[in-house]
C-alpha atoms as a PDB file:
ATOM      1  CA  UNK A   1      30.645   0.929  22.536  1.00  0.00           C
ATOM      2  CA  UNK A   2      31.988   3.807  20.322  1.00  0.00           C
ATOM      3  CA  UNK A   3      32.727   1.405  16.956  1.00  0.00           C
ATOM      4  CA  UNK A   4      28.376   0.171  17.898  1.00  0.00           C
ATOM      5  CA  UNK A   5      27.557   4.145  17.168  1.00  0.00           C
ATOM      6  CA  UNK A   6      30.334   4.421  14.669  1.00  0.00           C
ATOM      7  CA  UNK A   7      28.663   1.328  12.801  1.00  0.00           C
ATOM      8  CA  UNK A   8      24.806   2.803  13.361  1.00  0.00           C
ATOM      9  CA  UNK A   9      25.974   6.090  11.948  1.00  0.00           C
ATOM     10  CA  UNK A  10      27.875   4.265   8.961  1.00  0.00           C
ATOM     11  CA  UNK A  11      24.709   2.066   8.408  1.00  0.00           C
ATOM     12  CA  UNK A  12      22.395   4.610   8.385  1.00  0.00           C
ATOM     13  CA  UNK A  13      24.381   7.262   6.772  1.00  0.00           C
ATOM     14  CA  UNK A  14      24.624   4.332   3.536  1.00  0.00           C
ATOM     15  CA  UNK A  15      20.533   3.761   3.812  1.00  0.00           C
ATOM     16  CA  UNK A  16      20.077   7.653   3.681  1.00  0.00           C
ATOM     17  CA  UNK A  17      22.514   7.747   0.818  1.00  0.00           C
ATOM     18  CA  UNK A  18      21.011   5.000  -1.311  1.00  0.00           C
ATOM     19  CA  UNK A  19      17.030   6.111  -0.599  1.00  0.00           C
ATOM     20  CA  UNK A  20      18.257   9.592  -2.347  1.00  0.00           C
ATOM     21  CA  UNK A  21      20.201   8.278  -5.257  1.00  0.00           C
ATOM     22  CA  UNK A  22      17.588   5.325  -5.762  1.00  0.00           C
ATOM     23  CA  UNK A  23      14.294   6.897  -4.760  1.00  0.00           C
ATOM     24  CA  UNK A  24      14.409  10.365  -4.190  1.00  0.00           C
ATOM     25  CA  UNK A  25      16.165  12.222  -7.306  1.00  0.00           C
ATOM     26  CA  UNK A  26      14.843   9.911  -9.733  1.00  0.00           C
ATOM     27  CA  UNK A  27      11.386  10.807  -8.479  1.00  0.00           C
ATOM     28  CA  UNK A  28      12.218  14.751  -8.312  1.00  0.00           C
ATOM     29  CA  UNK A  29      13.858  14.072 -11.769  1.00  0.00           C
ATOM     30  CA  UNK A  30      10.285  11.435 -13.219  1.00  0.00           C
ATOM     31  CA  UNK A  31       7.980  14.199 -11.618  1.00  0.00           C
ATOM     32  CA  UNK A  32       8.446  17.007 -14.518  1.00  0.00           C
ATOM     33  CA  UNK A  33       7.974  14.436 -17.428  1.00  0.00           C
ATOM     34  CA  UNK A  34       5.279  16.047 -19.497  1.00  0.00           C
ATOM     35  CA  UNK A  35       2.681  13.019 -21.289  1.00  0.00           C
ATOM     36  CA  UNK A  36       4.097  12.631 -25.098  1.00  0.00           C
ATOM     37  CA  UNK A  37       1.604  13.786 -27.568  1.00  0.00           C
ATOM     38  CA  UNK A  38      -0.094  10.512 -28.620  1.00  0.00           C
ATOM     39  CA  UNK A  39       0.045   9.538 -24.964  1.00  0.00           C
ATOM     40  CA  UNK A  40      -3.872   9.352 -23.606  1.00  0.00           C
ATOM     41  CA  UNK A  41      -4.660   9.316 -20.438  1.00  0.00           C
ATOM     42  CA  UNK A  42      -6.866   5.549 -19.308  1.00  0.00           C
ATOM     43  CA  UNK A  43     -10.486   5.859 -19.611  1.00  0.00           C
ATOM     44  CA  UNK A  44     -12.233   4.821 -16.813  1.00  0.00           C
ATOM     45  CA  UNK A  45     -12.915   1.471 -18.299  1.00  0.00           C
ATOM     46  CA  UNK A  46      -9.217   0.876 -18.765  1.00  0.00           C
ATOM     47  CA  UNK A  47      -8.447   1.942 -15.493  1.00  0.00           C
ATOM     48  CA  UNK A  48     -11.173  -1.014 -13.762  1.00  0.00           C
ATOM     49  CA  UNK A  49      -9.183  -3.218 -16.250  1.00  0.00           C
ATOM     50  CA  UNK A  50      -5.855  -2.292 -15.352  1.00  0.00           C
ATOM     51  CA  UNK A  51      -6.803  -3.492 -11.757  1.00  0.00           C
ATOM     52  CA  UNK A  52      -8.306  -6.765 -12.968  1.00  0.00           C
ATOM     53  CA  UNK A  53      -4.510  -7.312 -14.665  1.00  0.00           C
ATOM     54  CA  UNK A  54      -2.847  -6.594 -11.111  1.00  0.00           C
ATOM     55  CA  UNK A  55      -5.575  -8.767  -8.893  1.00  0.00           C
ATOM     56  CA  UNK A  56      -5.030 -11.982 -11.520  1.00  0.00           C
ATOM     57  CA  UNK A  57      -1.374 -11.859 -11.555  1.00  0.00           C
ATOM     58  CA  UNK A  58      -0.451 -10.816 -14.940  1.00  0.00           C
ATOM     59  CA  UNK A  59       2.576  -8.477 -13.927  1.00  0.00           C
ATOM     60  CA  UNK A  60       4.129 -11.604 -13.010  1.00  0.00           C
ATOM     61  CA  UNK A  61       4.595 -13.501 -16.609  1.00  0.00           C
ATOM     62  CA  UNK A  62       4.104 -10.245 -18.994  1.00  0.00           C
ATOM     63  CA  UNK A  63       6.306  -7.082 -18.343  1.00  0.00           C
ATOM     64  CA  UNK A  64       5.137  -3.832 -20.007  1.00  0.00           C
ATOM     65  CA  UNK A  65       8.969  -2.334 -20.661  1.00  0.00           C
ATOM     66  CA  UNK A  66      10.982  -2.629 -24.493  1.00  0.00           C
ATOM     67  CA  UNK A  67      14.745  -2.802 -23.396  1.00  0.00           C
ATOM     68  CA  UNK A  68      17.689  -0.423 -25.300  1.00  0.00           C
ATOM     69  CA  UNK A  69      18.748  -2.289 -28.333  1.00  0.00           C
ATOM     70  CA  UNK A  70      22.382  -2.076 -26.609  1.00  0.00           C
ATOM     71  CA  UNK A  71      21.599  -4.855 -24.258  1.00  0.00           C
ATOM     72  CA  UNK A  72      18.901  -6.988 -26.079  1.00  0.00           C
ATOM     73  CA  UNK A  73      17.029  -7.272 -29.138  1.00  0.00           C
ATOM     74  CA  UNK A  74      13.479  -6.616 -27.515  1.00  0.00           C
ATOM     75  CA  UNK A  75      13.060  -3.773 -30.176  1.00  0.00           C
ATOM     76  CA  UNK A  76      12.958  -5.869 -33.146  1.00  0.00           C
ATOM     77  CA  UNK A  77      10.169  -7.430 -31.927  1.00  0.00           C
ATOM     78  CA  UNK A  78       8.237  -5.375 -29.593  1.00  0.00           C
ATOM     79  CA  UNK A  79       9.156  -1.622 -31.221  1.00  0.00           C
ATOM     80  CA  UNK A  80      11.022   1.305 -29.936  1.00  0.00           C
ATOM     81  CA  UNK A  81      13.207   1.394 -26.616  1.00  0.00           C
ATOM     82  CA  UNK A  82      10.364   2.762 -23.233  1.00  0.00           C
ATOM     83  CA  UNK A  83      11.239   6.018 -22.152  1.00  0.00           C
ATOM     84  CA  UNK A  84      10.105   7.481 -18.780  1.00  0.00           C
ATOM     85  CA  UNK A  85       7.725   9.649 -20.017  1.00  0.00           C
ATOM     86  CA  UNK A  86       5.594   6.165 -21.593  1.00  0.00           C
ATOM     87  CA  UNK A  87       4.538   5.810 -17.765  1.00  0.00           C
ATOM     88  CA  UNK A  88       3.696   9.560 -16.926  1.00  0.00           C
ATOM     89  CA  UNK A  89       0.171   8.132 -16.353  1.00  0.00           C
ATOM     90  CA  UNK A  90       1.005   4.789 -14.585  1.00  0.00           C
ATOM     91  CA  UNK A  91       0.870   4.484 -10.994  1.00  0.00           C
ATOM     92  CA  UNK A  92       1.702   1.811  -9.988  1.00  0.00           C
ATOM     93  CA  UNK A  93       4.203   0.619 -12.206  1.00  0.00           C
ATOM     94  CA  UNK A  94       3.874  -2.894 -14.437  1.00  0.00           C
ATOM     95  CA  UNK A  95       7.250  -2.853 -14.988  1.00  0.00           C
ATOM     96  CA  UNK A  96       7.551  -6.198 -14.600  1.00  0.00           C
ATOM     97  CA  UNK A  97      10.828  -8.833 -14.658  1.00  0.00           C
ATOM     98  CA  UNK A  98       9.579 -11.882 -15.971  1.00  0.00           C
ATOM     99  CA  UNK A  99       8.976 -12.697 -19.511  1.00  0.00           C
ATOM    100  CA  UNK A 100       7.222 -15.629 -19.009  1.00  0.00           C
ATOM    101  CA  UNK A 101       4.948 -14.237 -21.736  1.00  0.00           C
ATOM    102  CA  UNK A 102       5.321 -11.657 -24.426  1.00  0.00           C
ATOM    103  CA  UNK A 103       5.695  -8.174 -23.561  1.00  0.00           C
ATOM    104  CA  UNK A 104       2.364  -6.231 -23.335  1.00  0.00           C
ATOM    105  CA  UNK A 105       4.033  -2.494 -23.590  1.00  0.00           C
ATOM    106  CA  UNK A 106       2.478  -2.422 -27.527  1.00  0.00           C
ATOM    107  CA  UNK A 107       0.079  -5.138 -27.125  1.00  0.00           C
ATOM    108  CA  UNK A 108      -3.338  -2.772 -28.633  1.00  0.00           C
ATOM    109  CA  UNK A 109      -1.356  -2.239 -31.590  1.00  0.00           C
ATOM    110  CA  UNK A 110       0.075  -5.647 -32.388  1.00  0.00           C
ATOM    111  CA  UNK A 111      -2.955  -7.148 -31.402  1.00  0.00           C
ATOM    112  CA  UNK A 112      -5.945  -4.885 -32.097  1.00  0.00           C
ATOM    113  CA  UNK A 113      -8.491  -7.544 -32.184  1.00  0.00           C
ATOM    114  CA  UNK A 114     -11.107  -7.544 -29.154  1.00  0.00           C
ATOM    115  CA  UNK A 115     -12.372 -11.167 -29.613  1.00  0.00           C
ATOM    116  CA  UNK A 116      -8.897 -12.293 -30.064  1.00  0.00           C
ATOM    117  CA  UNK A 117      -7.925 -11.046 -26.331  1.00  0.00           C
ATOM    118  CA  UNK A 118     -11.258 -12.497 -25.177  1.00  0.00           C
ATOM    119  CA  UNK A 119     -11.008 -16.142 -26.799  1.00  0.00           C
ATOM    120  CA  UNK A 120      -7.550 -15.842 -25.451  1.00  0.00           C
ATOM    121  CA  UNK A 121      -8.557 -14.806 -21.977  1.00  0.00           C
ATOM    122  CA  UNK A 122     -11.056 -17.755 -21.789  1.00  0.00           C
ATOM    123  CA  UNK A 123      -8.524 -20.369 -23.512  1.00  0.00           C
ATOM    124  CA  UNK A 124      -5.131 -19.269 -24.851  1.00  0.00           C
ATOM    125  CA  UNK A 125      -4.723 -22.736 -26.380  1.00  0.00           C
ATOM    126  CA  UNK A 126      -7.914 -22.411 -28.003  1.00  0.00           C
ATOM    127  CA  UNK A 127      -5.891 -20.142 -30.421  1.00  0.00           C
ATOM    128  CA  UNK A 128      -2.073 -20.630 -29.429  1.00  0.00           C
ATOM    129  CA  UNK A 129      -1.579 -24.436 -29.210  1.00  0.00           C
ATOM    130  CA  UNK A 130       1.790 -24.485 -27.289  1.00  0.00           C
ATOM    131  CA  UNK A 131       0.604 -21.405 -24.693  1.00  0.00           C
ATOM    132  CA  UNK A 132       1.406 -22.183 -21.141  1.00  0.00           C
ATOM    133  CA  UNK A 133      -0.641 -19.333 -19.811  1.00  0.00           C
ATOM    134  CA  UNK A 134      -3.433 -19.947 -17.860  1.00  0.00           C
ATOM    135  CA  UNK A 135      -6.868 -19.883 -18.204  1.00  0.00           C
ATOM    136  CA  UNK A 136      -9.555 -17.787 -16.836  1.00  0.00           C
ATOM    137  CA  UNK A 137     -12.949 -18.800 -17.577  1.00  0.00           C
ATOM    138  CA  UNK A 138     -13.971 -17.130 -14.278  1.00  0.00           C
ATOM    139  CA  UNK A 139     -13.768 -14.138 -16.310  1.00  0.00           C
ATOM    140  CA  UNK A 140     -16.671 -15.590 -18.171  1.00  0.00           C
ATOM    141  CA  UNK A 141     -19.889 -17.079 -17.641  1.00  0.00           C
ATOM    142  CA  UNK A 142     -22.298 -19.885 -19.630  1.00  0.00           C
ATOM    143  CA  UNK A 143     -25.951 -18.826 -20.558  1.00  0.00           C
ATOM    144  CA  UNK A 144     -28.321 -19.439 -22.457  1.00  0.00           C
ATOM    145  CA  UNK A 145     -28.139 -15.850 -23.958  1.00  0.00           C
ATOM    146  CA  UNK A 146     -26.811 -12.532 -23.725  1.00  0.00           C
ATOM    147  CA  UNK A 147     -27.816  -9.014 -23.448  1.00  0.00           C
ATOM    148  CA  UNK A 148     -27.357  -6.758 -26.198  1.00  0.00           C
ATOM    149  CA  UNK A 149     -24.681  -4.615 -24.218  1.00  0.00           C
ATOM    150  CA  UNK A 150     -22.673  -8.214 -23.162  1.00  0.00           C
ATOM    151  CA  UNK A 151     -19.760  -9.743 -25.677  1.00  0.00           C
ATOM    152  CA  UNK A 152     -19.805 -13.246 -26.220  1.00  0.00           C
ATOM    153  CA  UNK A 153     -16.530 -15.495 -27.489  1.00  0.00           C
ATOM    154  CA  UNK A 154     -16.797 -17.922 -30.260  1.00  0.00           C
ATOM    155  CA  UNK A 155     -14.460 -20.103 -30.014  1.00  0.00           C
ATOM    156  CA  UNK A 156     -13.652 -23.547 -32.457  1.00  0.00           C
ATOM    157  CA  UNK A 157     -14.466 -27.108 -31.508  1.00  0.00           C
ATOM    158  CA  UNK A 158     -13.183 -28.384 -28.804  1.00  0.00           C
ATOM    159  CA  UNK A 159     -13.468 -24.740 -26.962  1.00  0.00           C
ATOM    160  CA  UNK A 160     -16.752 -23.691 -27.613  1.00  0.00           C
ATOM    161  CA  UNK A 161     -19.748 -23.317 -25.669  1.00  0.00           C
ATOM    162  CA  UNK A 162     -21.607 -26.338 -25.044  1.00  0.00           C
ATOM    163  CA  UNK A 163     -25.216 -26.897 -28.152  1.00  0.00           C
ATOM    164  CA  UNK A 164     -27.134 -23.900 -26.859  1.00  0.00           C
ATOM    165  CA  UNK A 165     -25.354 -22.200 -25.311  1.00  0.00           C
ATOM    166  CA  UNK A 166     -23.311 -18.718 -25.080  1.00  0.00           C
ATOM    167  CA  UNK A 167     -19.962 -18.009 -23.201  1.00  0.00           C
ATOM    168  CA  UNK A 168     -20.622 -14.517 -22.126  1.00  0.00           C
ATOM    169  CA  UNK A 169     -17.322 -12.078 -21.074  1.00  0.00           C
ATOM    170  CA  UNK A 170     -18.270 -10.772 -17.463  1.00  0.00           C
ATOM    171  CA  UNK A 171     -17.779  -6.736 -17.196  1.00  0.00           C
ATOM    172  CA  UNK A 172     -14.297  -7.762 -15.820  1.00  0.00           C
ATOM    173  CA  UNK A 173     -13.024  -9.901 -19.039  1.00  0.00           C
ATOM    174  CA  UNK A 174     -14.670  -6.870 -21.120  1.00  0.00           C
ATOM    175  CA  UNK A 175     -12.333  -4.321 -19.066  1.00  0.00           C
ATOM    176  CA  UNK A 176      -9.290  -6.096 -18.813  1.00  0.00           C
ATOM    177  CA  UNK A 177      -9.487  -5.809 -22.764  1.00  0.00           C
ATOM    178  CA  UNK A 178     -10.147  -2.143 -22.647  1.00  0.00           C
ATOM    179  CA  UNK A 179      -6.914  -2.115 -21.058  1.00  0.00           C
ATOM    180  CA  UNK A 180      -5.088  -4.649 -23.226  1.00  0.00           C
ATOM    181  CA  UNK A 181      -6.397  -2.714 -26.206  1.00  0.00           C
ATOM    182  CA  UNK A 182      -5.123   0.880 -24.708  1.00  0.00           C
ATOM    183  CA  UNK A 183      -1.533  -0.253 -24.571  1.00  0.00           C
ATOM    184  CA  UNK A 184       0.050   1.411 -27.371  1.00  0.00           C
ATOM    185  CA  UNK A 185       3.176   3.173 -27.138  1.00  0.00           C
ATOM    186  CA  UNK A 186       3.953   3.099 -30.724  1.00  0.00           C
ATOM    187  CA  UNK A 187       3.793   6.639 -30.719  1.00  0.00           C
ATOM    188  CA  UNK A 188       7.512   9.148 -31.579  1.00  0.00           C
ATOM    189  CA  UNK A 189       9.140   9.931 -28.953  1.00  0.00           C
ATOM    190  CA  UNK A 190      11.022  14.019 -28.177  1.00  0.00           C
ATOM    191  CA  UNK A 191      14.003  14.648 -26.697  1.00  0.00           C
ATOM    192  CA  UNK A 192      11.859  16.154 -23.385  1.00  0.00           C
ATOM    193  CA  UNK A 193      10.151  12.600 -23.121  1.00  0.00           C
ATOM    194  CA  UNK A 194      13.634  11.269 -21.350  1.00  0.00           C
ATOM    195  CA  UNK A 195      14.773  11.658 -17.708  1.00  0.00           C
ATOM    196  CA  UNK A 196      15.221  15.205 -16.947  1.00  0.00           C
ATOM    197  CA  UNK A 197      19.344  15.894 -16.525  1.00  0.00           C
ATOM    198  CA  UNK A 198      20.428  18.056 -13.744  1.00  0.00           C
ATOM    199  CA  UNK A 199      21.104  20.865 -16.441  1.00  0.00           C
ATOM    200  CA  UNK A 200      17.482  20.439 -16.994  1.00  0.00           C
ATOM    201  CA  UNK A 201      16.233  21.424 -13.533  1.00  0.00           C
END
């Protein structure tokens, strides 16, 4: 009976150890970031589009983090190393682990054209031939016109519209590119935009 309490103790005296060290101080440490300066805050556009990213499943074949040249060569293609203080306005995190597509972290500045990011949301292989991401013409509608606040996608034969027709980008599609289009962390980064040390505190 006495090694049952002595293994309780030891088991919960480890999960008490590992919530501080993996939860708890790098939270206290995360919660003093300042935002860089170049760092916005989303719009409220951005922010409806950030949730139409999480409710179709994007986190799980784009991640939104640039790795430390020490351990891969993710900034020669997708800029500068993240630092903590990139996500002072993210909550949740899009992390991500899978790069199952490019990474998004400085998609609005690599890709800074809206009706590429909607022709791509309604087809990717209407513009990248070997994509393997999906679709989402649910995003989008076919009419026979639009209204002068709506954007429509134009996209080449075989992916266009049908004679007569308009494919129209629901408020959802138009969003989801707000959000897209905000993601640009190409800014400098300071010394202060790093994880607080314990001198620090």
């Amino acid at each position: 009976m006495a090694r049952l309490w002595l293994f309780i103790f030891g088991a919960l005296a480890i999960m008490i150890f590992a919530a501080n060290v993996l939860v708890f101080v790098p939270k206290a440490q995360l919660s003093r970031l300042s935002p860089p300066p170049g760092l916005n805050p989303y719009t409220g556009a951005q922010l409806i589009g950030r949730d139409v990213y999480i409710a179709n499943g994007c986190i799980y074949c784009h991640s939104q983090q640039v790795r430390d040249a020490a351990i891969t060569t993710d900034p020669e293609r997708w800029g500068r190393p993240s630092v903590p203080a990139d996500y002072v306005f993210d909550f949740p995190h899009l992390l991500g682990t899978m790069r199952t597509g490019p990474d998004l972290m400085n998609v609005g500045a690599r890709l800074p054209d809206r009706a590429w990011h909607l022709a791509h949301l309604y087809n990717p292989r209407s513009l990248v031939k070997w994509s393997i991401m999906p679709s989402f013409p649910f995003l989008f509608e076919i009419r026979d016109r639009a209204f002068a606040d709506e954007e429509t996608v134009n996209l080449p034969p075989p992916y266009a519209a049908p004679p007569g027709k308009l494919i129209v980008a629901t408020k959802e599609a138009s969003r989801l590119v707000d959000y897209l289009l905000g993601m640009d962390h190409t800014y400098p980064i300071r010394p202060e935009d790093l994880v607080p040390t314990q001198d620090g505190m």
